[in-house]
Protein backbone atom coordinates (compact mmCIF):
# COMPACT_ATOMS: atom_id res chain seq x y z
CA UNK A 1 0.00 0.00 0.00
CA UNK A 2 1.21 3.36 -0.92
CA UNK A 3 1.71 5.91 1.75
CA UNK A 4 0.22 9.52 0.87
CA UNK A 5 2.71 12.05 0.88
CA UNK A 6 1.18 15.07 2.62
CA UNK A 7 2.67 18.25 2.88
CA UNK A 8 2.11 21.17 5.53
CA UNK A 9 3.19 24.60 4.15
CA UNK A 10 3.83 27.35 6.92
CA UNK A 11 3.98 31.38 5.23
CA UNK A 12 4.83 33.98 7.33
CA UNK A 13 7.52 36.32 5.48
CA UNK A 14 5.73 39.56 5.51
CA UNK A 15 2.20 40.32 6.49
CA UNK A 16 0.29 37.33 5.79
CA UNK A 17 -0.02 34.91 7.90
CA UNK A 18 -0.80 31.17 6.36
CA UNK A 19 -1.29 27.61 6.05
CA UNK A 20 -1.62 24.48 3.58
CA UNK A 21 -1.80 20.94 3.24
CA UNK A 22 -0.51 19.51 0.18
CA UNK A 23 -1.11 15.84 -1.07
CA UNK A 24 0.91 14.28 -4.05
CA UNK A 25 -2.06 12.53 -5.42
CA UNK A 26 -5.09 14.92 -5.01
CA UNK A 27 -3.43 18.30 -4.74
CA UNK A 28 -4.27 20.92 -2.36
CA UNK A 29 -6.74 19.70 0.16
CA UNK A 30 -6.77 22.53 2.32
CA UNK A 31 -5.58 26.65 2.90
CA UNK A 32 -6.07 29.32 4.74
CA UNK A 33 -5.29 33.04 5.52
CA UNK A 34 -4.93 35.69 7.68
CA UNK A 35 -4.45 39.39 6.04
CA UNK A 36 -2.41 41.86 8.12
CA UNK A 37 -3.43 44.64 6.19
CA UNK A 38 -5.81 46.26 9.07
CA UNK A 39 -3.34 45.92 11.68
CA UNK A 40 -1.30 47.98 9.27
CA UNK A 41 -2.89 49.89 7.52
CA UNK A 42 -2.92 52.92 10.28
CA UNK A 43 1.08 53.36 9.30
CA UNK A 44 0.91 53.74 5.72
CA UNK A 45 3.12 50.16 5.46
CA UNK A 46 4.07 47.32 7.30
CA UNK A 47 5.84 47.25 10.96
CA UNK A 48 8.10 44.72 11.43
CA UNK A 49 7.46 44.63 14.79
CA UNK A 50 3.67 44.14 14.97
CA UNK A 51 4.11 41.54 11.99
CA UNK A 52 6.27 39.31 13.75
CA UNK A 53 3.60 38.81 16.95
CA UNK A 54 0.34 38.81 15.06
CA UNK A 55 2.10 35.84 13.21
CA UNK A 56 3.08 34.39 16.99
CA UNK A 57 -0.81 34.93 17.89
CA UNK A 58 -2.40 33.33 14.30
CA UNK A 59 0.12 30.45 12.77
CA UNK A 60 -1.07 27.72 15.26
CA UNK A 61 -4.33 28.30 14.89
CA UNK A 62 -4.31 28.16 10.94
CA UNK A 63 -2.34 25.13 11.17
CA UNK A 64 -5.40 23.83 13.15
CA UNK A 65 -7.37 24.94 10.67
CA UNK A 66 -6.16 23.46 7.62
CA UNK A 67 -5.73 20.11 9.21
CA UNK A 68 -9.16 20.25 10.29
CA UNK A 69 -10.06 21.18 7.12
CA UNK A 70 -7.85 19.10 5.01
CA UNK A 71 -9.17 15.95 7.42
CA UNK A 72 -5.45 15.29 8.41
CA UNK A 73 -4.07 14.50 11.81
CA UNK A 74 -0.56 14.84 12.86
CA UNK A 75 0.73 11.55 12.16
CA UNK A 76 -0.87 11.78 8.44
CA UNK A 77 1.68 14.83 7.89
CA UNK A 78 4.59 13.40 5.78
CA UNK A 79 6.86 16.84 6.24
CA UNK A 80 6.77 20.62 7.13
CA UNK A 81 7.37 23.18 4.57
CA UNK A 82 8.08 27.19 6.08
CA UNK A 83 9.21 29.85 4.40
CA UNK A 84 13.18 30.48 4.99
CA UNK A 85 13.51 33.61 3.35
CA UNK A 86 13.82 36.16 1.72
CA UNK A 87 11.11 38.06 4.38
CA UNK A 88 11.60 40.31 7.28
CA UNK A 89 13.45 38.47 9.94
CA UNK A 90 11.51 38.36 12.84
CA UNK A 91 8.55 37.02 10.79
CA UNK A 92 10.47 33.88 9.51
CA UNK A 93 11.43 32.81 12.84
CA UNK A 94 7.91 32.54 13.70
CA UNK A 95 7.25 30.36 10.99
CA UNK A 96 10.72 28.58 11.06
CA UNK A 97 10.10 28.01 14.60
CA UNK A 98 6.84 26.72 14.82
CA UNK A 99 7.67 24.71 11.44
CA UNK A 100 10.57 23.23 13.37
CA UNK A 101 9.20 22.55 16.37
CA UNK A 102 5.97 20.78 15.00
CA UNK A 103 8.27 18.58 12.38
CA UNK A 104 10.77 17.72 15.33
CA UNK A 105 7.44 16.68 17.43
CA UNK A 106 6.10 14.50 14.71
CA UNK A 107 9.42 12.96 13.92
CA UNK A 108 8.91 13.96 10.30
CA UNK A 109 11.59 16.87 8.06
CA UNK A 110 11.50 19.96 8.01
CA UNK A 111 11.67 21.85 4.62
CA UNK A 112 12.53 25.25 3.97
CA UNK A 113 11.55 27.15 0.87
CA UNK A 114 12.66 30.15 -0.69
CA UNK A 115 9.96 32.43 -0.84
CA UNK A 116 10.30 33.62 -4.41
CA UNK A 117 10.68 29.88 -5.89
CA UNK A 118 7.35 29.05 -3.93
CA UNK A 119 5.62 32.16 -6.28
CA UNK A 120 7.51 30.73 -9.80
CA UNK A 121 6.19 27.17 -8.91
CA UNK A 122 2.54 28.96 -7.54
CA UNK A 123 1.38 28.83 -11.58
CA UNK A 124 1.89 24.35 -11.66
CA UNK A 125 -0.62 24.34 -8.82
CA UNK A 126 -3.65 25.15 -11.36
CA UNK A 127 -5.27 22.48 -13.58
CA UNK A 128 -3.02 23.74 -16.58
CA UNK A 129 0.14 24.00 -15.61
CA UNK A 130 3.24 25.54 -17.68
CA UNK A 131 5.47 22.67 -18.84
CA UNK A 132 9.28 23.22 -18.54
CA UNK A 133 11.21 25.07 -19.90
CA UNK A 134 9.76 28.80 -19.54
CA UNK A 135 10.93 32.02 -18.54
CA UNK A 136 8.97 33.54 -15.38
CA UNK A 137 8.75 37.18 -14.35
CA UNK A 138 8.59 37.28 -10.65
CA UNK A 139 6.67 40.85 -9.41
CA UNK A 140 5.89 41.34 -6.26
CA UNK A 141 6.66 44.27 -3.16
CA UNK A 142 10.09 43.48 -2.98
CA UNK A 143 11.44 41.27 -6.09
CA UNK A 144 11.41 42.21 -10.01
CA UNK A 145 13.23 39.32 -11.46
CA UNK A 146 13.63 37.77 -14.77
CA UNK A 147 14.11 34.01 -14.95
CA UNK A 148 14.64 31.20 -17.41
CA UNK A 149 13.32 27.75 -16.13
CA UNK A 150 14.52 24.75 -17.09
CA UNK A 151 13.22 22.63 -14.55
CA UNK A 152 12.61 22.54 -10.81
CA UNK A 153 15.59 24.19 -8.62
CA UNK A 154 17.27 25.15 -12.03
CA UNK A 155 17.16 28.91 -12.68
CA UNK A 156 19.52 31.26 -14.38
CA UNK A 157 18.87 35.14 -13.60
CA UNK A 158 18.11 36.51 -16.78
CA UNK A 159 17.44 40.32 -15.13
CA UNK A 160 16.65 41.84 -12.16
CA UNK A 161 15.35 45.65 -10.93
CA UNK A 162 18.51 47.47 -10.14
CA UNK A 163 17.06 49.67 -7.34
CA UNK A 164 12.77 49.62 -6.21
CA UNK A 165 10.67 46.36 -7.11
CA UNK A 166 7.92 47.11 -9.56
CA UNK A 167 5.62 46.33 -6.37
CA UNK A 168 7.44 48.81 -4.22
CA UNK A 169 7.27 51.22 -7.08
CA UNK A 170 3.43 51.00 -6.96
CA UNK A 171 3.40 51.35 -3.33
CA UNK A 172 5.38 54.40 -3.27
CA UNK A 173 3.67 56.16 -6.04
CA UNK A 174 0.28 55.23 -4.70
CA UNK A 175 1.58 57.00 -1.09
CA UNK A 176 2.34 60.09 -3.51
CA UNK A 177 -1.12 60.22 -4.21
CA UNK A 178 -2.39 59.93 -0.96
CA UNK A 179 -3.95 56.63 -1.52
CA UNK A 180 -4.11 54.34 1.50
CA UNK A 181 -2.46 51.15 2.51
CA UNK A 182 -2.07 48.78 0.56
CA UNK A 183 -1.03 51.06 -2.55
CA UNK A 184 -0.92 48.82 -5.55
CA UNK A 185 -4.76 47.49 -5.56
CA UNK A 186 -5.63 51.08 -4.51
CA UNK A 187 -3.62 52.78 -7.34
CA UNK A 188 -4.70 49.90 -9.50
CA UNK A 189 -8.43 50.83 -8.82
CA UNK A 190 -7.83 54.66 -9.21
CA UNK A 191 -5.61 54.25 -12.53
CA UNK A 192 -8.87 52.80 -14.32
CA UNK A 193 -10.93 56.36 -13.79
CA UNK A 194 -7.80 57.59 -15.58
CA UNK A 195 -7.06 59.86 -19.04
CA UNK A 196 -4.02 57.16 -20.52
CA UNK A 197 -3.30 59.68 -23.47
CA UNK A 198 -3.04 62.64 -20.79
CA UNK A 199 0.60 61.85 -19.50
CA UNK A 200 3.45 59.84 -21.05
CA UNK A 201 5.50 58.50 -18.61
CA UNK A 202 8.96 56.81 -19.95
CA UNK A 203 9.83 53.23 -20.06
CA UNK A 204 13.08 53.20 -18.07
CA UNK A 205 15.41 50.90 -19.38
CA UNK A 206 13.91 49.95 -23.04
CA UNK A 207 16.08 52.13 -25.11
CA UNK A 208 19.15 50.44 -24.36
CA UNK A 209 20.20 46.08 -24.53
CA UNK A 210 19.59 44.07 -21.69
CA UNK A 211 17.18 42.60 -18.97
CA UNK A 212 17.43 44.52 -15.93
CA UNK A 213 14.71 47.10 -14.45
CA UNK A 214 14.63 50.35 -13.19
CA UNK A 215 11.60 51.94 -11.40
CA UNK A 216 12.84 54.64 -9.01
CA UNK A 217 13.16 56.90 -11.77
CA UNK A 218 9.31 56.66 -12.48
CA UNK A 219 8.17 57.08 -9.18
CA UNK A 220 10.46 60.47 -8.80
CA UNK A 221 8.26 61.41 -12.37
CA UNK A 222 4.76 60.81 -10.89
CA UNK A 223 5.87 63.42 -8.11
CA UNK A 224 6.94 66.06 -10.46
CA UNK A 225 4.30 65.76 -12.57
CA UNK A 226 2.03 65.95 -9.57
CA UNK A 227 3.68 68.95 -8.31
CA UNK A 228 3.28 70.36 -11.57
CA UNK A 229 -0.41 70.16 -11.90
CA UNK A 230 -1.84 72.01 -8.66
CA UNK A 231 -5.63 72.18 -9.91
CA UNK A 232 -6.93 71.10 -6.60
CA UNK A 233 -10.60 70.24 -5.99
CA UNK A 234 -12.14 70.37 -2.72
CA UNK A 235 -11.04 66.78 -2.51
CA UNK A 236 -7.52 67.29 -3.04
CA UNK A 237 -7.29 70.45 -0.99
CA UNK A 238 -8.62 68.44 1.95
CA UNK A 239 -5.84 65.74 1.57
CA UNK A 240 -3.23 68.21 1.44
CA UNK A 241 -4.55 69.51 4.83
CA UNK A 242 -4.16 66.30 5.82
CA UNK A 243 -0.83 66.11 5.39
CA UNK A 244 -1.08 62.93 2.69
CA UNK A 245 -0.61 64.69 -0.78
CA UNK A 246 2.63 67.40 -2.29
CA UNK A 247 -0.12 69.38 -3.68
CA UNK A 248 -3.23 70.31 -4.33
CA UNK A 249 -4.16 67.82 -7.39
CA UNK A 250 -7.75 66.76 -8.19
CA UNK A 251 -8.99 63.70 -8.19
CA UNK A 252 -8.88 62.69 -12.05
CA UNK A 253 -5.42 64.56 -12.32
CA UNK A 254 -4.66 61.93 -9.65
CA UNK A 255 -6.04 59.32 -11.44
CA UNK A 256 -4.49 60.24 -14.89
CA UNK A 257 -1.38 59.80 -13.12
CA UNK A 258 -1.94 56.81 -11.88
CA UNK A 259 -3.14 55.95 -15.15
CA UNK A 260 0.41 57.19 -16.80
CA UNK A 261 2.42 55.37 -14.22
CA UNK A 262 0.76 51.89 -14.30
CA UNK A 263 1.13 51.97 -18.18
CA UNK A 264 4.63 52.95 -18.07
CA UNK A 265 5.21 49.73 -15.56
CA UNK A 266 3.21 47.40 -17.10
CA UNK A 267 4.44 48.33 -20.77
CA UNK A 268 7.95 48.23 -19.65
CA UNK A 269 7.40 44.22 -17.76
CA UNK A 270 6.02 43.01 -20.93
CA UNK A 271 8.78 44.39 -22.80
CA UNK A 272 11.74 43.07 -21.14
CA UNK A 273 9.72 39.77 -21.11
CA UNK A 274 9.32 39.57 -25.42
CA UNK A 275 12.93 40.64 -25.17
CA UNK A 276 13.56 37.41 -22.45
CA UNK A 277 11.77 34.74 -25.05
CA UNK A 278 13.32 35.92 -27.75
CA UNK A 279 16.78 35.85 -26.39
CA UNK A 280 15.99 32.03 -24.72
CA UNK A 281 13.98 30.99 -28.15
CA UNK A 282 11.08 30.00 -25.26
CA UNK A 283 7.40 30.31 -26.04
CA UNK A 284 5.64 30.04 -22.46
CA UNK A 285 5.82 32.32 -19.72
CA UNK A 286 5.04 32.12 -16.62
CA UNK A 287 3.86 35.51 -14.38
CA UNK A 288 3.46 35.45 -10.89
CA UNK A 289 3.81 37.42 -7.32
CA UNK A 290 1.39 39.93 -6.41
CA UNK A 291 1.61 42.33 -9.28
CA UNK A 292 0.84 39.53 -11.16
CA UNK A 293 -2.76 40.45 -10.04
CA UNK A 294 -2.81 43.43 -11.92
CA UNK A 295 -5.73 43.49 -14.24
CA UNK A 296 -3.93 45.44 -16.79
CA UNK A 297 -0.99 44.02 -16.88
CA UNK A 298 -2.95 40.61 -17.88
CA UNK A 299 -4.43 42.81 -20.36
CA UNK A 300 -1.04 44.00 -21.66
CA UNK A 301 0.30 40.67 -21.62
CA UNK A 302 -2.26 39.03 -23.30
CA UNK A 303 -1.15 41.11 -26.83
CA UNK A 304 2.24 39.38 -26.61
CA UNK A 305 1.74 37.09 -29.64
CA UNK A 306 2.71 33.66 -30.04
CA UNK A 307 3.36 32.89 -26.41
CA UNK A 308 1.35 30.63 -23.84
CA UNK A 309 1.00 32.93 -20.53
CA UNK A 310 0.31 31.18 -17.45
CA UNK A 311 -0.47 32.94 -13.99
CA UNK A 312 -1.48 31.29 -10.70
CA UNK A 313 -5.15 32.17 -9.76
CA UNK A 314 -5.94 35.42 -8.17
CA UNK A 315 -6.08 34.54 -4.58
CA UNK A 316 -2.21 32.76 -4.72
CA UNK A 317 -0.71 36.00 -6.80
CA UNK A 318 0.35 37.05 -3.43
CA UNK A 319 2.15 35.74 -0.48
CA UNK A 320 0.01 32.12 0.55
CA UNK A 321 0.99 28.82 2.26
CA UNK A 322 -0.36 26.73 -0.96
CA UNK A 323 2.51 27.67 -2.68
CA UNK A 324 4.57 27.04 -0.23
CA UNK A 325 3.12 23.31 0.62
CA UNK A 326 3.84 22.76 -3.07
CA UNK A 327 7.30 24.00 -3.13
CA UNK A 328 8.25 21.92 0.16
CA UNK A 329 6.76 19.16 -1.67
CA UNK A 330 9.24 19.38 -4.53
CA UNK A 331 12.01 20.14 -2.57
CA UNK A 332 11.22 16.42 -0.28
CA UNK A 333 10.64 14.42 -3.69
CA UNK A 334 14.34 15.93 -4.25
CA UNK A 335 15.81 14.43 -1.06
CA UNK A 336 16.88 18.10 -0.04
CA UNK A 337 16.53 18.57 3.94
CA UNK A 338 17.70 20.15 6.51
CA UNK A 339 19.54 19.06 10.32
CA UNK A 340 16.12 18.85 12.57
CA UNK A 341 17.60 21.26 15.19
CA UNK A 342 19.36 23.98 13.14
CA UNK A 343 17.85 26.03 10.62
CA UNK A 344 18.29 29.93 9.52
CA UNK A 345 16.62 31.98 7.91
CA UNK A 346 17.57 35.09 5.51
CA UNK A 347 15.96 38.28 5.11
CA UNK A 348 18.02 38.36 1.52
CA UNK A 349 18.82 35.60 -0.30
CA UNK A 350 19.41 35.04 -4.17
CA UNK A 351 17.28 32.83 -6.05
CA UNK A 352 18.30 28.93 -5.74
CA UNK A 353 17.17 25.36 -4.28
CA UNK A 354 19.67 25.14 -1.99
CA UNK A 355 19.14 26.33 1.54
C-alpha cells in the first residue's frame, strides 16, 4: 500500500499569515489566511514589529485549521514546509520556529523554501500548468526578477530591478497620491478612472540592450508631474490639509497619473519579457507574485503574440501557504533537507534550491 505524501506549508515572510496541506495525489486539500493589512494599515506600510507577533498569535491556529479542514491528523503529515527567506526576519522565525518545532514533534523533516521559488512554482498548482522550460517574471513588493526555467531548482537570472521592485514602485507612487495602505490594488483601482493619453510617462530601461529594471526613476516622475499640476478640488485640498498629498491635485489629475504610471510599468514588464523569449527561443511564460494580479498588466500581456501565458489564480498572486506546501513538496521528492535542530533563515537571499 502506498503511503500519501502530505505536505504542511507554513507562510509567514511579511504580512500574511498562512497555512496548507498539500497531497501528491489529489493536490491541495486545504488553505487558509490571515491578512495583516488592518493591523497595518494605520502606518501607511508594514511594521516589522507588529508583523512578527500577530504571526506568533495566528500560525497555530491556521495550522489547526487546515488540518481540520484538510481531514489530516498529525501523524498523516509526511513533512513541514516554512518559508526560509527572503522576508523580514523576525517574521520567519515565527514560521521557522513553529515549522521546526511541529516537524521535530512529529518525527517527520523539516523543509525550507525560498519564498520567491514558492511564487515561480505557484502557476503548476492550477489544472493547466506551464510545462518546462519557460521564462517567469517574478513581481511582487520586494522582487522584479527575470528568470529562465529549465526545470525545478534550475534557474539562471536573466534580469533583475537594479534599485525599487515594480511592487514597491506601486506602493510608493500610490503613497504620492495619498492613496491608502495597501497602494498597488488602490492605485490599480484609481488608474482605471484615468485619461491614458493625458501623460506619457517613460519606459526606463527599453532604449538600451539588456534585462534589468529600473523603477525609481518613475516614481520620482509621478511626483513632479504631480507637483506640476496644482488644480486642486475640494477633494484634493482636503488631503493636502491632511498632510497625505505634495499638492493640491484633483482627483482625475490623480487618477491620470496613476493611469500614466501603471502603463509605463506594465508596458515596460512586458517588454523586457518579449525581449527574455526571444533571447531564450522559449514560447511560455510564466507571471506570478502579487503584481501579477494586476488586471492590466494581464491585459497588456495578453497582446504578446505567439506565447502561452500562465499565472497562478488570483487569490495565490500574493504571499500564501499553498505555494509554499507545493514548493516543500518538490524540494522532499528531491531528497533536499535540513539538520532537525538547526535552521536559519535570511531576510536576503538570491534565487536557488539550496538552503
Amino acid at each position: 500500500m502506498r503511503i500519501p505524501i502530505r505536505i504542511l506549508g507554513i507562510e509567514t515572510s511579511c504580512d500574511e499569515t498562512a497555512a496548507a496541506v498539500y497531497d501528491a495525489e489529489r493536490g491541495l486539500l486545504a488553505h487558509a489566511l490571515h491578512s495583516q493589512v488592518a493591523l497595518h494599515a494605520e502606518y501607511g506600510g508594514v511594521v516589522p514589529e507588529l508583523a512578527s507577533r500577530d504571526h506568533i498569535q495566528k500560525t497555530l491556529p491556521l495550522i489547526r485549521r487546515v488540518l481540520a479542514e484538510a481531514g489530516c491528523r498529525p501523524q498523516d503529515i509526511t513533512a513541514v514546509a516554512y518559508t526560509a527567506g527572503p522576508g523580514l526576519v523576525g517574521a520567519l522565525l515565527v514560521g521557522a520556529a513553529v515549522g521546526h518545532s511541529l516537524a521535530w514533534a512529529w518525527g517527520v523533516p523539516a523543509l525550507p523554501v525560498h519564498h520567491m521559488e514558492a511564487h515561480l512554482l505557484a502557476p503548476l498548482l492550477e489544472p493547466d500548468p506551464p510545462a518546462f522550460p519557460f521564462v517567469a517574471l517574478l513581481v511582487s513588493g520586494g522582487h522584479t526578477l527575470l528568470v529562465e526555467v529549465s526545470g525545478v531548482g534550475r534557474y539562471r537570472l536573466l534580469g533583475e530591478s537594479l534599485d525599487d521592485a515594480a511592487g514597491e514602485a506601486f506602493d510608493k507612487t500610490a503613497k504620492l497620491l495619498g492613496l491608502d495602505y495597501p497602494g498597488g490594488p488602490a492605485l490599480e483601482r484609481l488608474a482605471r478612472q484615468g485619461n491614458p493619453a493625458r501623460f506619457d510617462f517613460p519606459r526606463p530601461m527599453t532604449a538600451r540592450t539588456g534585462l534589468d529594471f529600473s523603477f525609481s526613476g518613475l516614481k520620482t516622475h509621478a511626483l513632479t508631474t504631480l507637483r506640476t499640476h496644482d488644480d486642486g478640488d475640494a477633494q484634493g485640498r482636503a488631503s493636502v490639509a491632511g498632510g497625505r498629498m505634495p499638492g493640491a491635485t484633483s482627483t482625475q489629475t490623480r487618477a491620470d497619473i496613476a493611469c500614466a504610471f501603471q502603463e509605463a510599468v506594465v508596458d515596460t514588464l512586458a517588454i523586457k519579457c518579449e525581449r527574455a523569449l526571444r533571447a531564450t527561443s522559449l514560447m511560455r511564460l510564466v507571471v506570478s507574485g502579487g503584481v501579477s494580479a494586476n488586471q492590466r498588466l494581464r491585459e497588456r500581456f495578453a497582446e504578446i503574440g505567439n506565447v502561452k501565458v500562465s499565472y497562478p489564480r488570483l487569490e495565490f498572486c500574493t504571499d500564501n501557504a499553498a505555494m509554499i506546501a507545493y514548493a516543500g513538496y518538490r524540494r522532499y521528492v528531491a531528497g533536499i533537507q535540513l539538520d532537525q535542530l538547526a535552521f536559519d533563515v535570511r531576510a536576503r537571499w538570491p534565487l536557488g534550491f539550496t538552503a
